[in-house]
PDB file of N, CA and C in Angstrom:
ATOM      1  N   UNK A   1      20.963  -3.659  12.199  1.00  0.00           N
ATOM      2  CA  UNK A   1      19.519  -3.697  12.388  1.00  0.00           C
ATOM      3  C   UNK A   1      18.772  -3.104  11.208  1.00  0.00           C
ATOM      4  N   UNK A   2      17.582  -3.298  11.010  1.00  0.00           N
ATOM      5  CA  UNK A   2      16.476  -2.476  10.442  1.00  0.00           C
ATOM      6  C   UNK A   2      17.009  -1.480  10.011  1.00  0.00           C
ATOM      7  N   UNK A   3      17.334  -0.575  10.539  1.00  0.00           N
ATOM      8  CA  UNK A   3      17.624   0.940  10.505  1.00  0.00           C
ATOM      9  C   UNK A   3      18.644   1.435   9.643  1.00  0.00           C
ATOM     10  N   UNK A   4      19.917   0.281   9.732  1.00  0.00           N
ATOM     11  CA  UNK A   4      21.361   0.515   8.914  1.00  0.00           C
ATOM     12  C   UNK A   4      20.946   0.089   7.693  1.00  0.00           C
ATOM     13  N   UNK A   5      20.140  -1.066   7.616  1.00  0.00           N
ATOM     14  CA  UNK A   5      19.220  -1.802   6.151  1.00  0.00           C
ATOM     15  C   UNK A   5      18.522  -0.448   5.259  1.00  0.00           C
ATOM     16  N   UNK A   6      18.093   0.259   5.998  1.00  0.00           N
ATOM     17  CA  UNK A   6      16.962   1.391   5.822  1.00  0.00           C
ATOM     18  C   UNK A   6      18.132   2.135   5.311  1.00  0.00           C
ATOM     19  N   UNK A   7      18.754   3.026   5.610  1.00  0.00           N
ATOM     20  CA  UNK A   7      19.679   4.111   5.594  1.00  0.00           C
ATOM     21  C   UNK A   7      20.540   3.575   4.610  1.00  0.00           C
ATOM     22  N   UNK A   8      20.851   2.333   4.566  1.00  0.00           N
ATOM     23  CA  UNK A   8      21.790   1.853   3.109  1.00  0.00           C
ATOM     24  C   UNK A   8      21.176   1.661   1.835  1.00  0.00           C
ATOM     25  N   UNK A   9      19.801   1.558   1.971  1.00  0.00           N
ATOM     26  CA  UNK A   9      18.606   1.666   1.016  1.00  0.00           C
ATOM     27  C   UNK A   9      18.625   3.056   0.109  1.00  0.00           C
ATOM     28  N   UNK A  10      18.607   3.591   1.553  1.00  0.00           N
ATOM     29  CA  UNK A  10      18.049   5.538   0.842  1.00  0.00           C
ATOM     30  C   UNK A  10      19.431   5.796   0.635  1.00  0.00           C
ATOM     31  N   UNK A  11      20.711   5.466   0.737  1.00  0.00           N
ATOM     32  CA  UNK A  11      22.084   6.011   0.198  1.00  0.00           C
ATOM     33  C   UNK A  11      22.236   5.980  -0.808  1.00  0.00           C
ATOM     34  N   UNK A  12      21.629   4.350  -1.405  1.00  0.00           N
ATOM     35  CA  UNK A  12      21.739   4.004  -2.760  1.00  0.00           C
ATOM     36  C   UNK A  12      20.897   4.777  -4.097  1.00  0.00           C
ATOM     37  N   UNK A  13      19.568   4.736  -3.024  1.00  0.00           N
ATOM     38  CA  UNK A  13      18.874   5.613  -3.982  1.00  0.00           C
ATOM     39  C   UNK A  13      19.569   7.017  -4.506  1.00  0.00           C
ATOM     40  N   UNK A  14      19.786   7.602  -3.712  1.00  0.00           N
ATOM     41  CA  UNK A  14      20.269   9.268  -3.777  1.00  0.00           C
ATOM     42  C   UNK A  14      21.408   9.071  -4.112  1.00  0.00           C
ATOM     43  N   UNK A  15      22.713   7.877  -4.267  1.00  0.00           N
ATOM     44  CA  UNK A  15      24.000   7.539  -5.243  1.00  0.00           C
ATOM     45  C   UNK A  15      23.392   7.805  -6.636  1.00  0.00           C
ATOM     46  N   UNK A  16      22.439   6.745  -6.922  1.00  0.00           N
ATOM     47  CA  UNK A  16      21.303   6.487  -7.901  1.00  0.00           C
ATOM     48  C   UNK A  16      21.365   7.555  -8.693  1.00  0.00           C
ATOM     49  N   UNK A  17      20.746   8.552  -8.003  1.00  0.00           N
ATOM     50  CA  UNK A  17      20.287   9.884  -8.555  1.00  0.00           C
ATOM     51  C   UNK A  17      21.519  10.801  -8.461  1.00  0.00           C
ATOM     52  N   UNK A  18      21.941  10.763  -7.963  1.00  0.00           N
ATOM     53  CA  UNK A  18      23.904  11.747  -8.187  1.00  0.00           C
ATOM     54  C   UNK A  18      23.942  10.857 -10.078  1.00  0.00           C
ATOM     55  N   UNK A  19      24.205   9.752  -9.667  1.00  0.00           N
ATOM     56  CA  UNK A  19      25.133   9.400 -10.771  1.00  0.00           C
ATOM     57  C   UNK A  19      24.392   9.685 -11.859  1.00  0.00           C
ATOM     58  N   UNK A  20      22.838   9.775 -12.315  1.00  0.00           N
ATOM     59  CA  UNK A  20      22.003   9.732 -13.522  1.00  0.00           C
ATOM     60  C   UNK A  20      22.084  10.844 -13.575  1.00  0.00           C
ATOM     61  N   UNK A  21      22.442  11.999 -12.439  1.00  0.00           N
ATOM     62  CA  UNK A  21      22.387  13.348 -12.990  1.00  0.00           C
ATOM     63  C   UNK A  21      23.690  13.572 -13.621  1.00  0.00           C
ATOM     64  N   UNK A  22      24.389  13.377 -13.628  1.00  0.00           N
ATOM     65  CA  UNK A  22      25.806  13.614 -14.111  1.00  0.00           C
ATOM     66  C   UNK A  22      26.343  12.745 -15.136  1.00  0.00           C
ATOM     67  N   UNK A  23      25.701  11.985 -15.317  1.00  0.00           N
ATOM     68  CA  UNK A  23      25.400  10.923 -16.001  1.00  0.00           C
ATOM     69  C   UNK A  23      24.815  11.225 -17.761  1.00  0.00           C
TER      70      UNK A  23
END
């Protein structure tokens, strides 16, 4: 649903931002 769409969204983002920090 919606919600798992949503939550796999904001995971990616905040992967996103792990990896550019260490990065």
């Amino acid at each position: 649903g919606p919600v798992v769409i949503g939550n796999l969204v904001v995971l990616n983002l905040f992967l996103a931002l792990l990896l550019s920090n260490f990065g």
